[in-house]
C-alpha atoms as a PDB file:
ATOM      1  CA  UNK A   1     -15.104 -48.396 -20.665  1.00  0.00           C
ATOM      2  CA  UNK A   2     -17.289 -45.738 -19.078  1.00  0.00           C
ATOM      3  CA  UNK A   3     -17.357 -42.057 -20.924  1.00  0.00           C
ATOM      4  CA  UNK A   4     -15.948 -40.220 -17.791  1.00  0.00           C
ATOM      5  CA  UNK A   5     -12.781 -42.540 -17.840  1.00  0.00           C
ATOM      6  CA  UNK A   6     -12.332 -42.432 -21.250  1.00  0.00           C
ATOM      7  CA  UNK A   7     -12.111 -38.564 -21.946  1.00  0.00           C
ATOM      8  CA  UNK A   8      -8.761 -36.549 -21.037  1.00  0.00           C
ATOM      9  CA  UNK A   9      -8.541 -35.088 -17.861  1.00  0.00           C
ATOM     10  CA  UNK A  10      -7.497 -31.132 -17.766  1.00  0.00           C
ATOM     11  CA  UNK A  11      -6.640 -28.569 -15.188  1.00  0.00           C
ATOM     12  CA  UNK A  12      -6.445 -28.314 -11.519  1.00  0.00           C
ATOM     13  CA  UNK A  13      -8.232 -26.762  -8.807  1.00  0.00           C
ATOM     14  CA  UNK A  14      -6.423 -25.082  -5.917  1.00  0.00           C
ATOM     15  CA  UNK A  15      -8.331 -26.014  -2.697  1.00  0.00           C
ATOM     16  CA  UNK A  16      -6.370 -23.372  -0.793  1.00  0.00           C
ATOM     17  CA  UNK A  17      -6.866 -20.839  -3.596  1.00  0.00           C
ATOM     18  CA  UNK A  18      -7.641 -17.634  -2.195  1.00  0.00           C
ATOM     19  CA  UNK A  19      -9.684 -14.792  -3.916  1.00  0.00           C
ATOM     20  CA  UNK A  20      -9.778 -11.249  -3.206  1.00  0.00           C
ATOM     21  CA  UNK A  21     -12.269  -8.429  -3.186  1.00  0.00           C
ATOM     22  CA  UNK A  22     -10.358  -5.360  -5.235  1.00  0.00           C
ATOM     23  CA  UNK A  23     -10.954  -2.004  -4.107  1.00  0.00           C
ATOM     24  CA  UNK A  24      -9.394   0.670  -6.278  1.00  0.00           C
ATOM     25  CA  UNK A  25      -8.838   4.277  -4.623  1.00  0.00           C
ATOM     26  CA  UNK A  26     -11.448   6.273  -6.194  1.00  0.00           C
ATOM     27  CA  UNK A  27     -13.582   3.400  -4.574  1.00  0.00           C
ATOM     28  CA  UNK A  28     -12.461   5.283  -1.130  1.00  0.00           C
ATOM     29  CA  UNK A  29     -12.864   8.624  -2.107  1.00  0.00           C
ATOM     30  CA  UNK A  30     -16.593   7.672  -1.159  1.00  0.00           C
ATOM     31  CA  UNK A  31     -15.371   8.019   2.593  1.00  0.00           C
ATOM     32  CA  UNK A  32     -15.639  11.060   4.960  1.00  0.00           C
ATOM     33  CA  UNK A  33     -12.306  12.437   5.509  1.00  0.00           C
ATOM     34  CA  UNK A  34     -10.291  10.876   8.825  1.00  0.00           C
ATOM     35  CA  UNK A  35     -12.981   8.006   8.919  1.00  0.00           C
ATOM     36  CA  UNK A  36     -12.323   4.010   9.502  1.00  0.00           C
ATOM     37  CA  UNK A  37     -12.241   1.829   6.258  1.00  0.00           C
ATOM     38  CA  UNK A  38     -12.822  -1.516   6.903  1.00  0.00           C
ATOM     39  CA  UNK A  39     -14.604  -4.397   5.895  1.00  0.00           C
ATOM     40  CA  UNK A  40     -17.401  -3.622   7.659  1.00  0.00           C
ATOM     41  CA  UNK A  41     -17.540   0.243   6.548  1.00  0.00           C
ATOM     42  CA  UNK A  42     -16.956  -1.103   3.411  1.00  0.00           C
ATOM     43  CA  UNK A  43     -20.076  -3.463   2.688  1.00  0.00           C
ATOM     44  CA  UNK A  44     -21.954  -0.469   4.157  1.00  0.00           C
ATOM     45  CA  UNK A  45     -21.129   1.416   1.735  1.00  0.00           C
ATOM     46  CA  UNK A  46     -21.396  -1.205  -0.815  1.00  0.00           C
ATOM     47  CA  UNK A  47     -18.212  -1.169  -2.264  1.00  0.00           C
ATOM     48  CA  UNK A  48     -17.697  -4.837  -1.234  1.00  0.00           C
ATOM     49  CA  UNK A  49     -21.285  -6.993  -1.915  1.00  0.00           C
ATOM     50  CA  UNK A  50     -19.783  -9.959   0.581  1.00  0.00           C
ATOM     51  CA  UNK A  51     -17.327 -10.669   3.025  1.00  0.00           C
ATOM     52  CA  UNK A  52     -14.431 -12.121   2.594  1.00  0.00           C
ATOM     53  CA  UNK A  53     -10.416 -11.262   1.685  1.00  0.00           C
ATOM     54  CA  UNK A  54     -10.150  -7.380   0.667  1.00  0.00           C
ATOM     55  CA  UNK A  55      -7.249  -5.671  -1.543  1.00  0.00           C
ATOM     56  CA  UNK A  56      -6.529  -1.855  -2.329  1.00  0.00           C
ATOM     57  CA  UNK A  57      -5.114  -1.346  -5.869  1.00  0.00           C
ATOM     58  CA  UNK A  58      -3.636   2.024  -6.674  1.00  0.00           C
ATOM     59  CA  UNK A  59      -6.121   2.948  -9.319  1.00  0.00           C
ATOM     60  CA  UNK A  60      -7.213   6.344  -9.805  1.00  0.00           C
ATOM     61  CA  UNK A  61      -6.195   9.278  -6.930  1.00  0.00           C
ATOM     62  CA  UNK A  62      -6.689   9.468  -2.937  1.00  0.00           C
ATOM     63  CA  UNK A  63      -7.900  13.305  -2.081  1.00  0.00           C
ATOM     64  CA  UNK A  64      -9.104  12.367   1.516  1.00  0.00           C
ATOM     65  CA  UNK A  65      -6.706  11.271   4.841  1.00  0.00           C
ATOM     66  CA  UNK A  66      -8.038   7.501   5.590  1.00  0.00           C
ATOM     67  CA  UNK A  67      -7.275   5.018   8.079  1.00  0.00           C
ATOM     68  CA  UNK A  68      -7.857   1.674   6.017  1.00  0.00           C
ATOM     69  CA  UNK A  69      -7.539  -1.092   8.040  1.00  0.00           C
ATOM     70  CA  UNK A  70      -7.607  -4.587   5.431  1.00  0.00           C
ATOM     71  CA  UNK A  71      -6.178  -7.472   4.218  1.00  0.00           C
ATOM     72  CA  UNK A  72      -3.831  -6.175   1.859  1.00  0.00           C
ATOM     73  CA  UNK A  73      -2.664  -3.331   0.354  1.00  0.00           C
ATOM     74  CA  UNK A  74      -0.408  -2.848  -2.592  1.00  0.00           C
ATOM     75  CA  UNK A  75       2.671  -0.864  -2.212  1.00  0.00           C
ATOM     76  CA  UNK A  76       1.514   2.088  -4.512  1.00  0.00           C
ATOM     77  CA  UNK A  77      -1.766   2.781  -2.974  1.00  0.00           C
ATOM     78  CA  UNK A  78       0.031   2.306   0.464  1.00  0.00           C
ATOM     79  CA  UNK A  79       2.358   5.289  -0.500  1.00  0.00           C
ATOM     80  CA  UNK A  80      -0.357   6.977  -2.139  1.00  0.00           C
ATOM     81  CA  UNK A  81      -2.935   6.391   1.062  1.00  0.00           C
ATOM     82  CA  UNK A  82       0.239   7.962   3.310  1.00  0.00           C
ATOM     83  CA  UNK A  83       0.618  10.856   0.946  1.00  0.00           C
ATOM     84  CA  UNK A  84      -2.721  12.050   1.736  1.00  0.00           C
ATOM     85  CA  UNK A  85      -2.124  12.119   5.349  1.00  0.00           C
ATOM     86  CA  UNK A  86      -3.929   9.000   5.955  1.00  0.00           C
ATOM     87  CA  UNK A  87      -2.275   5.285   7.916  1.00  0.00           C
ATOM     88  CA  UNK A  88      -2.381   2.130   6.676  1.00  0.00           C
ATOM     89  CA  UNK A  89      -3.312  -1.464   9.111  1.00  0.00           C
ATOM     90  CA  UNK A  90      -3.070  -4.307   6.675  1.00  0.00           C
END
C-alpha cells in the first residue's frame, strides 16, 4: 500500500474561500480630506500591496470627511466614516 494512501487525511480547502485586504481607519487618515478612497487610491498609497477584496475595520479614529467606495465595510467604521462627515459606497 502506497505511503500517500496509507496516512490520515485532514482538513479541507474552501475553493470559493474568499480573503480580504483589512484596512483599519487610521490606515485612511493618510487621505486628503473630501478625497476618493478606493482600491485604486488605495494601492497608490500603499495601504493595499495587491488587488483584490478590500474591508474597513473600525480600528483606531476617522478625523477627515471620506468618500470610501469598497467591498465592505463594517458597521462601526461605517457609522464612524458618517460621523466625520464623510459617505460610504460598499
Amino acid at each position: 500500500m502506497p505511503l500517500h494512501r496509507r496516512l490520515p487525511k485532514r482538513g479541507f480547502t474552501n475553493i470559493f474561500k474568499k480573503i480580504y485586504h483589512i484596512v483599519t481607519l487610521d490606515d485612511l487618515n493618510t487621505f486628503e480630506a473630501g478625497s476618493l478612497v478606493d482600491l485604486q487610491a488605495l494601492l497608490t498609497a500603499g495601504v493595499v500591496h495587491t488587488t483584490g477584496l478590500v474591508k474597513i475595520l473600525a480600528n483606531g479614529d476617522l478625523t477627515k470627511a471620506l468618500t470610501v467606495k469598497v467591498d465592505k465595510v463594517s458597521q462601526g467604521a461605517k457609522d464612524r466614516i458618517l460621523a466625520a462627515g464623510g459617505t460610504v459606497e460598499a
